[in-house]
Protein backbone atom coordinates (compact mmCIF):
# COMPACT_ATOMS: atom_id res chain seq x y z
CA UNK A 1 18.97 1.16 13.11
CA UNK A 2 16.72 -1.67 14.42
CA UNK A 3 17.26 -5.28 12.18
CA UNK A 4 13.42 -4.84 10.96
CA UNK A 5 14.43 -1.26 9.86
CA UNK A 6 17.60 -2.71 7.71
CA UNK A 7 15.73 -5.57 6.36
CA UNK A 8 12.85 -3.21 5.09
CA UNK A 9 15.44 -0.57 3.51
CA UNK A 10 17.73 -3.21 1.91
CA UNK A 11 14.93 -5.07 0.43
CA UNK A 12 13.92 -1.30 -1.24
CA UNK A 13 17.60 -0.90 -2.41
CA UNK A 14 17.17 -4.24 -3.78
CA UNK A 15 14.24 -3.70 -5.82
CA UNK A 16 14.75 0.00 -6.52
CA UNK A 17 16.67 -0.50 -9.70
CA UNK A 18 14.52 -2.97 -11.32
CA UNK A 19 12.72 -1.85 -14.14
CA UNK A 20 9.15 -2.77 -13.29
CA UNK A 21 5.40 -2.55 -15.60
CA UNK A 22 2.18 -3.66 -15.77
CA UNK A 23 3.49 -7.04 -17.07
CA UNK A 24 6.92 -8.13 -17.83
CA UNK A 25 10.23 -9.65 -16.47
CA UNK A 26 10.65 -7.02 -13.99
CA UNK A 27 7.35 -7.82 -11.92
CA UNK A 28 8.47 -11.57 -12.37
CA UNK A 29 11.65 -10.33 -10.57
CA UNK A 30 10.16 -8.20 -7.82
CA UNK A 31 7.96 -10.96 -6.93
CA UNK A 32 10.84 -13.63 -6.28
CA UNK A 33 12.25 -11.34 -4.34
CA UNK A 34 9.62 -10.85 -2.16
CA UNK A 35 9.12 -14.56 -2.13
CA UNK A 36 12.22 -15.01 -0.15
CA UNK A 37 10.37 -13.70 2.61
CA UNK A 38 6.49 -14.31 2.59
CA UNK A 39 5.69 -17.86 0.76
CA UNK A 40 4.18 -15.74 -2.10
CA UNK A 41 1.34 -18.21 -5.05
CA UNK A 42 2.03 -16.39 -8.08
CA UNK A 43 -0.85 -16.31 -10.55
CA UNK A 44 -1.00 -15.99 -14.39
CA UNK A 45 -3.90 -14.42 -16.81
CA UNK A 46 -3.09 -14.68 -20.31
CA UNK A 47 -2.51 -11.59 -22.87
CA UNK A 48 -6.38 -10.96 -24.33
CA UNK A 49 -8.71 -12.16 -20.96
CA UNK A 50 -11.14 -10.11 -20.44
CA UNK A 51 -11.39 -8.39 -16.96
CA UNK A 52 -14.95 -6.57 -16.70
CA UNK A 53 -14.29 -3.52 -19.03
CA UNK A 54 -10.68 -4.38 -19.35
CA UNK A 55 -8.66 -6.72 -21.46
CA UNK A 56 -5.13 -8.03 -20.09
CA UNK A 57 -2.82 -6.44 -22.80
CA UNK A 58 0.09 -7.67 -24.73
CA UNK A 59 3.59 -8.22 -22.73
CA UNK A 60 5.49 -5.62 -21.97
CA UNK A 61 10.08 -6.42 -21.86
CA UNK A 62 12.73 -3.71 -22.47
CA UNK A 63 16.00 -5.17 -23.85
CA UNK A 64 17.54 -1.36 -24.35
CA UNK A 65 16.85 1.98 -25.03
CA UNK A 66 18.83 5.16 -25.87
CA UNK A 67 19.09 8.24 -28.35
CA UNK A 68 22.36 8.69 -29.80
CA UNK A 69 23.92 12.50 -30.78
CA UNK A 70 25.81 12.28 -34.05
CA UNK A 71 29.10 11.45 -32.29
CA UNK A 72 27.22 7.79 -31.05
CA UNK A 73 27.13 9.08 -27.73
CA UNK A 74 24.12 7.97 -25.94
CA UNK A 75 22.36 11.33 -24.65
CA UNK A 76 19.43 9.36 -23.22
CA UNK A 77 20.16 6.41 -22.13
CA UNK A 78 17.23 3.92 -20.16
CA UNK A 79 20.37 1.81 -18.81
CA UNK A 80 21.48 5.32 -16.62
CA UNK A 81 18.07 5.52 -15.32
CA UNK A 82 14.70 3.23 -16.07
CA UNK A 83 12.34 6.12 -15.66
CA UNK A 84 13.99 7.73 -19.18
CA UNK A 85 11.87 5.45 -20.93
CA UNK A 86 8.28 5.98 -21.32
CA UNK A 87 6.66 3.16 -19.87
CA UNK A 88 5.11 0.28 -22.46
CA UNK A 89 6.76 2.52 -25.36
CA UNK A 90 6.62 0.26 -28.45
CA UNK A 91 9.86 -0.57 -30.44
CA UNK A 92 11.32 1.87 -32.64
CA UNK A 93 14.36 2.34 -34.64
CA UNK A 94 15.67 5.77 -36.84
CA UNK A 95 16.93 8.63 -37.67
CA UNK A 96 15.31 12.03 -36.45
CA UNK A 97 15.90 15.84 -36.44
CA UNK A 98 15.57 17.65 -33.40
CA UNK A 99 12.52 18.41 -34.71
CA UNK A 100 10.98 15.05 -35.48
CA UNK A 101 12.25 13.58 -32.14
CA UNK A 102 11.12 16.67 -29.60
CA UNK A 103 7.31 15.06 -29.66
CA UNK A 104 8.51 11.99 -28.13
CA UNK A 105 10.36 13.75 -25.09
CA UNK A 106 8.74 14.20 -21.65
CA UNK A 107 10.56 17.05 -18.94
CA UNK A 108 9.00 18.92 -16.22
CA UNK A 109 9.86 22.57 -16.78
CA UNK A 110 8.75 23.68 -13.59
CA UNK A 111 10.97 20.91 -11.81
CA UNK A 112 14.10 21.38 -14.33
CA UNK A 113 16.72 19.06 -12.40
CA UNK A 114 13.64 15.97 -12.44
CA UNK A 115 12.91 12.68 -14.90
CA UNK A 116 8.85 12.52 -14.74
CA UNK A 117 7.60 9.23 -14.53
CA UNK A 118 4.94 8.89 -18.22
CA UNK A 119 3.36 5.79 -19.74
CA UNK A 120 1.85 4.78 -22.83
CA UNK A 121 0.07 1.29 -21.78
CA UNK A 122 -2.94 1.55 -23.86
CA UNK A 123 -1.93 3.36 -26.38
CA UNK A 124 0.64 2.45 -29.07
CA UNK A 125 3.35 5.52 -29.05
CA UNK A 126 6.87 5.42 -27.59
CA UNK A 127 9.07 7.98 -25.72
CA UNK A 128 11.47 9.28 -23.52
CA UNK A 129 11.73 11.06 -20.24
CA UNK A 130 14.77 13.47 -19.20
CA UNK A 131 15.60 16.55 -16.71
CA UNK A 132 14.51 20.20 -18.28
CA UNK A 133 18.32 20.89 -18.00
CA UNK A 134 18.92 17.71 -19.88
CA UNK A 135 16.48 18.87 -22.38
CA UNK A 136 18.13 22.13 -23.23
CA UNK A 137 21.45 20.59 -23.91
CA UNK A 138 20.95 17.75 -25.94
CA UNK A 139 22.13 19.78 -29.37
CA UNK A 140 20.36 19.91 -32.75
CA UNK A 141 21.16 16.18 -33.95
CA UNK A 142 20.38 14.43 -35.68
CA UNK A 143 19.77 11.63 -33.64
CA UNK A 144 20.24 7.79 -33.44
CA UNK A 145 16.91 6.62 -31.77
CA UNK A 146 16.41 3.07 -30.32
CA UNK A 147 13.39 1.59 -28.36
CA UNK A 148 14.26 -2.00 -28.12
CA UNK A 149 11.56 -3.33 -26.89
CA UNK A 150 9.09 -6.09 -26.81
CA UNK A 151 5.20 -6.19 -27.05
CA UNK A 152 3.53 -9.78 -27.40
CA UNK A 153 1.59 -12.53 -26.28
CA UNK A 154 2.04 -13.21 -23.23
CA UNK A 155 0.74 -12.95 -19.37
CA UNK A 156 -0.39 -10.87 -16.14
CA UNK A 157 0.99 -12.08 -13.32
CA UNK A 158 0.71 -10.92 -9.62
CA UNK A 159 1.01 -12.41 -6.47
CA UNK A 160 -1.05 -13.76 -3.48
CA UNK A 161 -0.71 -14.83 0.11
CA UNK A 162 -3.21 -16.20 2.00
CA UNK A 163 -3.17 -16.52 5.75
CA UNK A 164 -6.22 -18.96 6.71
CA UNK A 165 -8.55 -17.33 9.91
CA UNK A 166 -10.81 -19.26 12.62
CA UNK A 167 -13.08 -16.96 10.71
CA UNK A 168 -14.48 -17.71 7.09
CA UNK A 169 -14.70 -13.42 6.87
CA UNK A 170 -11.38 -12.01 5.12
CA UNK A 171 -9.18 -8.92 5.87
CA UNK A 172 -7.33 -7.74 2.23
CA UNK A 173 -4.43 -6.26 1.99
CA UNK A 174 -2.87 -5.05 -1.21
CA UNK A 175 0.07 -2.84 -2.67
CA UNK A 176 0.98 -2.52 -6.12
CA UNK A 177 4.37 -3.55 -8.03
CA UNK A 178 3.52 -2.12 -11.33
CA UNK A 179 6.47 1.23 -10.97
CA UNK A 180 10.06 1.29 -11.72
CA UNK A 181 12.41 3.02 -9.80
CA UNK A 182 10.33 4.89 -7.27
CA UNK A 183 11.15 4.30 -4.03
CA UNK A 184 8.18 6.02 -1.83
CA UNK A 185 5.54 5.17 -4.73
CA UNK A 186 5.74 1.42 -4.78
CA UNK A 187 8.43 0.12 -2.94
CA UNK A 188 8.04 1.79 0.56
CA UNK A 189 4.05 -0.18 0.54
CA UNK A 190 5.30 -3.52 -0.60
CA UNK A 191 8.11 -3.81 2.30
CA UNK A 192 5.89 -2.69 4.43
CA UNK A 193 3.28 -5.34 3.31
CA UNK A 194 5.84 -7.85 3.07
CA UNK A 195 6.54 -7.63 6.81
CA UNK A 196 3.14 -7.00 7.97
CA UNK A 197 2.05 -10.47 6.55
CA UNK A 198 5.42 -11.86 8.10
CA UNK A 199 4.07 -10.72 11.65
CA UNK A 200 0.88 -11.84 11.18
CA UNK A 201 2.25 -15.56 10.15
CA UNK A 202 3.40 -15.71 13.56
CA UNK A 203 -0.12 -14.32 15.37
CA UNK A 204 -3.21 -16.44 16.33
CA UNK A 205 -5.70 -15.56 13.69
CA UNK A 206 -9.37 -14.58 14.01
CA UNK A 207 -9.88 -13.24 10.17
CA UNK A 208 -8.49 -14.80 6.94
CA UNK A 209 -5.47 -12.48 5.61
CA UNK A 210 -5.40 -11.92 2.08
CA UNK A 211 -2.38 -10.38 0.57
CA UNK A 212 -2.25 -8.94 -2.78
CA UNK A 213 0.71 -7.84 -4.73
CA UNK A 214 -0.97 -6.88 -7.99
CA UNK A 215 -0.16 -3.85 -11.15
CA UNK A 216 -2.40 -0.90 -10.41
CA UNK A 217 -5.87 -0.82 -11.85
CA UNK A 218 -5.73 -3.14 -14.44
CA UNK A 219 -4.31 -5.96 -11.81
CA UNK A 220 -7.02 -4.96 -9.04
CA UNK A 221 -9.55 -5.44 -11.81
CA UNK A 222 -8.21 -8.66 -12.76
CA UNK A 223 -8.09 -9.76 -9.45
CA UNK A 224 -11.60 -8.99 -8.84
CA UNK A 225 -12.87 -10.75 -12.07
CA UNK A 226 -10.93 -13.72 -11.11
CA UNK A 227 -12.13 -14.24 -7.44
CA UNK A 228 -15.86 -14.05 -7.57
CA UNK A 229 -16.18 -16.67 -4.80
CA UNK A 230 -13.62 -14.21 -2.29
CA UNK A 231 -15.05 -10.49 -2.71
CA UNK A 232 -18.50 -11.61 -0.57
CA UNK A 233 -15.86 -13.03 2.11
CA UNK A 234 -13.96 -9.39 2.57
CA UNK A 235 -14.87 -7.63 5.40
CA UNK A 236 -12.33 -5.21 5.96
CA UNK A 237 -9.58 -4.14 3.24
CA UNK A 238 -6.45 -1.55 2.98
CA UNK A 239 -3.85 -0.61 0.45
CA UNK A 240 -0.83 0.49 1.41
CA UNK A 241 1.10 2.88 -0.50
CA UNK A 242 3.73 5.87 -0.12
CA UNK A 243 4.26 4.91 3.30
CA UNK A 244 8.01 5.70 3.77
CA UNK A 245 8.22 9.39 2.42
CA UNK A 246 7.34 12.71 3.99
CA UNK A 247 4.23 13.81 6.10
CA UNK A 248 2.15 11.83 8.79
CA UNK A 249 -0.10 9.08 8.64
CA UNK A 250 -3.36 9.66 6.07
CA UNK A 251 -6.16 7.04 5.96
CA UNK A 252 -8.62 7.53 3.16
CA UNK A 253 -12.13 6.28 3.82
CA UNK A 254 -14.07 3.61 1.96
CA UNK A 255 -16.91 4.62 -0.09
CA UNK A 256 -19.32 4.40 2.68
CA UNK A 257 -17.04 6.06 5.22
CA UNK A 258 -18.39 4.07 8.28
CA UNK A 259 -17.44 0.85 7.80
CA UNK A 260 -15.49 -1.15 10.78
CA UNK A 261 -12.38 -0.66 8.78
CA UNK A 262 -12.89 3.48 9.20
CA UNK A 263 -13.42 3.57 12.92
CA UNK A 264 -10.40 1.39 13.26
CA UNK A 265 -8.18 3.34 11.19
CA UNK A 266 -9.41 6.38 12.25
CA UNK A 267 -8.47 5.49 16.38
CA UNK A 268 -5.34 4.14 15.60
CA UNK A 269 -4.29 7.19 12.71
CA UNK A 270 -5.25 9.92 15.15
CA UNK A 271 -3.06 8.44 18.05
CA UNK A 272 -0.26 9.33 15.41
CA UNK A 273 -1.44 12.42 15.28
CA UNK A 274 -2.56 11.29 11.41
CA UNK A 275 -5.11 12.84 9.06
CA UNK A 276 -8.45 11.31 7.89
CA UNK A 277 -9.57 11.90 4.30
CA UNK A 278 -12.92 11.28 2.82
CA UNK A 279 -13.42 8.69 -0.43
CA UNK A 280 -12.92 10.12 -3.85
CA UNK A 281 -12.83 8.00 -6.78
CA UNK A 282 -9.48 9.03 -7.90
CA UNK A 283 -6.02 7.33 -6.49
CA UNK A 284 -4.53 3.82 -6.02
CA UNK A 285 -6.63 0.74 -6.18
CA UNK A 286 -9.00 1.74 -3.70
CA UNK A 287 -11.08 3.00 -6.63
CA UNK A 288 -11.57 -0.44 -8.06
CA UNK A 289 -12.44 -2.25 -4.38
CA UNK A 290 -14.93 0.26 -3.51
CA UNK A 291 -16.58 0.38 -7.19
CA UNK A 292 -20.30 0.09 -7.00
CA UNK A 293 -20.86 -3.46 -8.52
CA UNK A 294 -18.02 -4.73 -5.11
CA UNK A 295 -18.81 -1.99 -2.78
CA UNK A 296 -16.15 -3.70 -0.59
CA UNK A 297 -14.84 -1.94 2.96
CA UNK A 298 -11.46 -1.02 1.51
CA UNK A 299 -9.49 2.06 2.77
CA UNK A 300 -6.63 3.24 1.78
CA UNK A 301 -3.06 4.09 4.25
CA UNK A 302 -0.14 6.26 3.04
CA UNK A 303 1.38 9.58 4.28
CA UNK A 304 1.23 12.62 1.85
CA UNK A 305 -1.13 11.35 -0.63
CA UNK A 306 -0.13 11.32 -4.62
CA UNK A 307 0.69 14.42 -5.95
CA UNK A 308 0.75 16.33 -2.86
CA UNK A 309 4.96 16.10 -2.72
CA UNK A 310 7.20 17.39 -5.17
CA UNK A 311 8.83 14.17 -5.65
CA UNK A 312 5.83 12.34 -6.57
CA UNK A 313 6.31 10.49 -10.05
CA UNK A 314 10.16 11.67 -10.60
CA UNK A 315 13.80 11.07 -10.20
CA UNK A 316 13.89 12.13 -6.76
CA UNK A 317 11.23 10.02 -5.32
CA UNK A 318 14.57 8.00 -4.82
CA UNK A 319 15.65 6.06 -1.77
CA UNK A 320 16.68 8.86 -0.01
CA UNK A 321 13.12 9.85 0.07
CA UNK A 322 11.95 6.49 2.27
CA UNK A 323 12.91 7.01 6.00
CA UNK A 324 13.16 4.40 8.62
CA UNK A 325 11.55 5.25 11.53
CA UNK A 326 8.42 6.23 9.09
CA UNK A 327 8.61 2.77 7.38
CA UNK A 328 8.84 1.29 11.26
CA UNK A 329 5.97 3.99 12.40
CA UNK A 330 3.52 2.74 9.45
CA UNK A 331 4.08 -0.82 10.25
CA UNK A 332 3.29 -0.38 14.17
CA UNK A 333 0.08 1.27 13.39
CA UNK A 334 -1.24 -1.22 10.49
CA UNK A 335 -0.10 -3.80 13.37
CA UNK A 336 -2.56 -2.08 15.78
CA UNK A 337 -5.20 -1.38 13.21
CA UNK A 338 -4.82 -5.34 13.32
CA UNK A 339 -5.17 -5.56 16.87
CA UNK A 340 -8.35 -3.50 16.56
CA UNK A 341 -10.42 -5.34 13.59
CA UNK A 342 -9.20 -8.42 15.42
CA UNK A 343 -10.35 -8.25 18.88
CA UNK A 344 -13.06 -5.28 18.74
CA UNK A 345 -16.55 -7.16 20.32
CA UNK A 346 -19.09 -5.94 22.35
CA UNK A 347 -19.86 -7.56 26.25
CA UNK A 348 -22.44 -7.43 28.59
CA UNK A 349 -21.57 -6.00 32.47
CA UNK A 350 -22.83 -8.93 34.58
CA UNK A 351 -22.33 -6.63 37.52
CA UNK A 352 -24.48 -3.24 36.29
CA UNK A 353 -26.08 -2.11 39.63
CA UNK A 354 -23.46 0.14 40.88
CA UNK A 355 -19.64 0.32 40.64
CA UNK A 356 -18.26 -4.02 41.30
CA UNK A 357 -15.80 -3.88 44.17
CA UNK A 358 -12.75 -4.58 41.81
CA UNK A 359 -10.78 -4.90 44.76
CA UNK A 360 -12.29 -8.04 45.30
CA UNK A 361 -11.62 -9.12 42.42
CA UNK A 362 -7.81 -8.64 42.54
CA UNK A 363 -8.56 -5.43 40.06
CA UNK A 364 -7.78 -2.71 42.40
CA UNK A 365 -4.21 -1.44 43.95
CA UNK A 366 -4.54 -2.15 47.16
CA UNK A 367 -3.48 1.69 48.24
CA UNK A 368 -5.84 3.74 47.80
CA UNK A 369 -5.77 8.14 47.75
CA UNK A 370 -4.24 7.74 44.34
CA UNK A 371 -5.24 9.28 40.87
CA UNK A 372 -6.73 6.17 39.11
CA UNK A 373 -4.68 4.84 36.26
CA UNK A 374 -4.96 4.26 32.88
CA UNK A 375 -5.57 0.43 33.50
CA UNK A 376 -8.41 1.41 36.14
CA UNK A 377 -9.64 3.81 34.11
CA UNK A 378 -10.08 1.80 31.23
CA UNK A 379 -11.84 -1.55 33.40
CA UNK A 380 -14.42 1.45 34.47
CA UNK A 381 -15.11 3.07 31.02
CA UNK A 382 -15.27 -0.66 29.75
CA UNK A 383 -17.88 -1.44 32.74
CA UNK A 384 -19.98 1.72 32.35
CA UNK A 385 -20.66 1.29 27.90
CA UNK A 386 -20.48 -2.47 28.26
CA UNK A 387 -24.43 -2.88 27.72
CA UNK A 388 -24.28 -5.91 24.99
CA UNK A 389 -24.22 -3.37 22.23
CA UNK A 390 -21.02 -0.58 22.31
CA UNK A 391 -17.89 -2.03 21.18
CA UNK A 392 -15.09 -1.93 22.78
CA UNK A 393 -13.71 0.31 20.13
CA UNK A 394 -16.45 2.79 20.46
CA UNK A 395 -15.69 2.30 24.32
CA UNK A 396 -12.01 3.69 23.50
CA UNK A 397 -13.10 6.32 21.59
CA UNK A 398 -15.41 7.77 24.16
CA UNK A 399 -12.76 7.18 26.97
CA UNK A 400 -9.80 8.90 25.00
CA UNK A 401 -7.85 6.06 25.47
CA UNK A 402 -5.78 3.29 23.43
CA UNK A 403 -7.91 0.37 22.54
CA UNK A 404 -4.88 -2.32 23.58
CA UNK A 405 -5.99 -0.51 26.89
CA UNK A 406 -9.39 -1.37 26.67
CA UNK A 407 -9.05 -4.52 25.16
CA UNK A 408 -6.94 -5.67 28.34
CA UNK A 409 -9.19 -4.46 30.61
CA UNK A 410 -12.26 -6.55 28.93
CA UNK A 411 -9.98 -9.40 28.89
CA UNK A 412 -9.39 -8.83 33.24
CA UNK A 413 -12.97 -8.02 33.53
CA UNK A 414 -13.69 -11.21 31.55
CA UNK A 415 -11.50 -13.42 33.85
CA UNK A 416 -13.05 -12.15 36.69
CA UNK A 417 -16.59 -13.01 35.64
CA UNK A 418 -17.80 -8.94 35.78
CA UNK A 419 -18.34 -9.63 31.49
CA UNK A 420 -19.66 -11.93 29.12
């Protein structure tokens, strides 16, 4: 295993256990970790600001959680496993039959050996989650049930890197830290985030990089509502989610579909022999970026999409589920999406009547009789769609070929004089 594979897996075993919400002590945890890495601004919005529609709710902490048999033996128990608590469930403490306490239990019947992932944010109403299996055993009670947990006053928080551009436009980049315990679903996005921004620290920088480590929807929202002087700045945006479990590469299109942020996702995602989805407003944050009143260019990257995998929102999405070399695969080709939204431009042959002697200009092997290659063949595609107004990545997309290719061979033909 390469050392960028073992930091991005321990850093998920790290913050796998941690018990994580919309708000709370547990996003205030995930962040510092991922502070050690990227130099991470954490921001605050109090309990009751208004976000558009939304309103920042009351603060969610879990001290414990369990239901008790008649023996005092904890049957359910959130310290085993964080997802047996329904997330945001307010506190409770009693006595309850069977009867009385099977309303606030949560299984998957068709999945019998799984703990579903629920939550109550908006509404008040507590609960727990357990196996089918679990389910059937658990005996007539009755049972000792305690939700020891707190709801008040308190804050949002999320947090925010910014990596300053040549450029005034921006390039977002966000992944959410609002689930507990769910490896693929959360965690597999934010390491790969985390070390995409780390790479780009180190890179010459045409666009301003904007990293956002927000809760889902209502954290998107409030990150809109708080930057009114950024969304006109955003030219090209992802989210990154789900990128460690099974399936290839899947880029979902902005709203529009053909903004610069599609065509470059799309070249780079079908050289990974990927698959390119259209918009639908249903899914990760995406939703909120591409909402009518921001209309931003934000696409989304992940492999099999939400609910398309068994695992999705259970026990087993665990860290078995997140594999390396698809962790290391989605970080190369956000790192050549990059490359493309970058360094895509458009030139102007200064040489257009006929073939240029490339020879000449030290361009050519100096043997000929051979099949050209790639590099020649991508200085002739460049030369022949170089007419002020084709971009280089249209240029690779005609040719069939890589657009580092092309982008090397503009940057010859450039020193040579045969572009401007």
């Amino acid at each position: 295993m390469s050392d960028l594979a073992e930091r991005m897996r321990a850093r998920i075993e790290r913050l796998y256990p941690i018990c994580r919400s919309i708000t709370g002590d547990g996003v205030r945890e995930t962040l510092a970790i991922l502070a050690e890495s990227v130099p991470l601004e954490v921001r605050s919005v109090a309990s009751g600001t208004s976000a558009y529609d939304w309103t920042i709710p009351e603060e969610w902490n879990v001290r414990d959680a369990y239901v008790a048999d008649p023996s005092g033996r904890r049957v359910i128990d959130f310290r085993a496993h964080n997802l047996h608590l329904v997330g945001y469930s307010m506190p409770f403490r009693g006595r309850l039959s069977r009867a009385e306490l099977e309303p606030h239990l949560h299984t998957l019947p068709e999945q019998p050996d799984l703990i579903p992932y629920r939550t109550s944010y908006y509404t008040r109403d507590w609960g727990f989650c357990l196996s089918r299996r679990h389910y059937d055993a658990l005996g007539e009670g009755p049972f000792e049930v305690c939700v020891d947990t707190t709801l008040a006053p308190g804050e949002l928080i999320y947090g925010e890197l910014v990596l300053p551009g040549s450029d005034a436009g921006e390039i977002l980049v966000t992944s959410h830290v609002c689930h507990p315990s769910l490896a693929n679903d959360n965690l597999a996005g934010l390491t790969v985030a985390v070390e995409l921004a780390s790479w780009l620290a180190e890179q010459p920088r045409r666009h301003t990089f904007r990293f956002v480590f927000a809760p889902g929807t209502i954290g998107a929202i409030t990150w809109l509502a708080q930057h009114p002087d950024v969304v006109p700045r955003v030219q090209h945006g992802l989210v990154l989610t789900g990128l460690g479990g099974p399936g290839p590469l899947v880029y979902k299109r902005t709203r529009r579909g053909d903004r610069p942020i599609d065509h470059a996702a799309a070249h780079v995602v079908a050289a990974h022999d990927g698959e390119l989805r259209d918009y639908s407003p249903y899914g990760y944050d995406e939703r909120q970026f591409n909402a009518l009143g921001f209309d931003l260019p934000v696409g989304r990257l992940s492999r099999t999409p939400h609910g398309e995998y068994p695992e999705y929102h259970t026990s087993a999405d665990d860290l078995s589920l997140v594999r390396d070399d698809h962790l290391l695969e989605a970080l190369g080709a956000l790192q050549e999406i990059v490359e493309v939204v970058e360094r895509d431009a458009a030139y102007t042959n200064q040489r257009p009547y006929g073939e240029p002697q490339l020879g000449a200009y030290g361009l050519y092997p100096t043997t000929g009789g051979r099949a050209a290659s790639e590099a020649v063949m991508a200085m002739l595609w460049t030369l022949a769609y170089s007419d002020g107004a084709t971009s280089l990545l249209a240029v690779a997309d005609r040719a069939g070929l890589p657009f580092a290719a092309v982008r090397r061979a503009a940057d010859d033909l450039l020193r040579a004089g045969l572009l401007a």
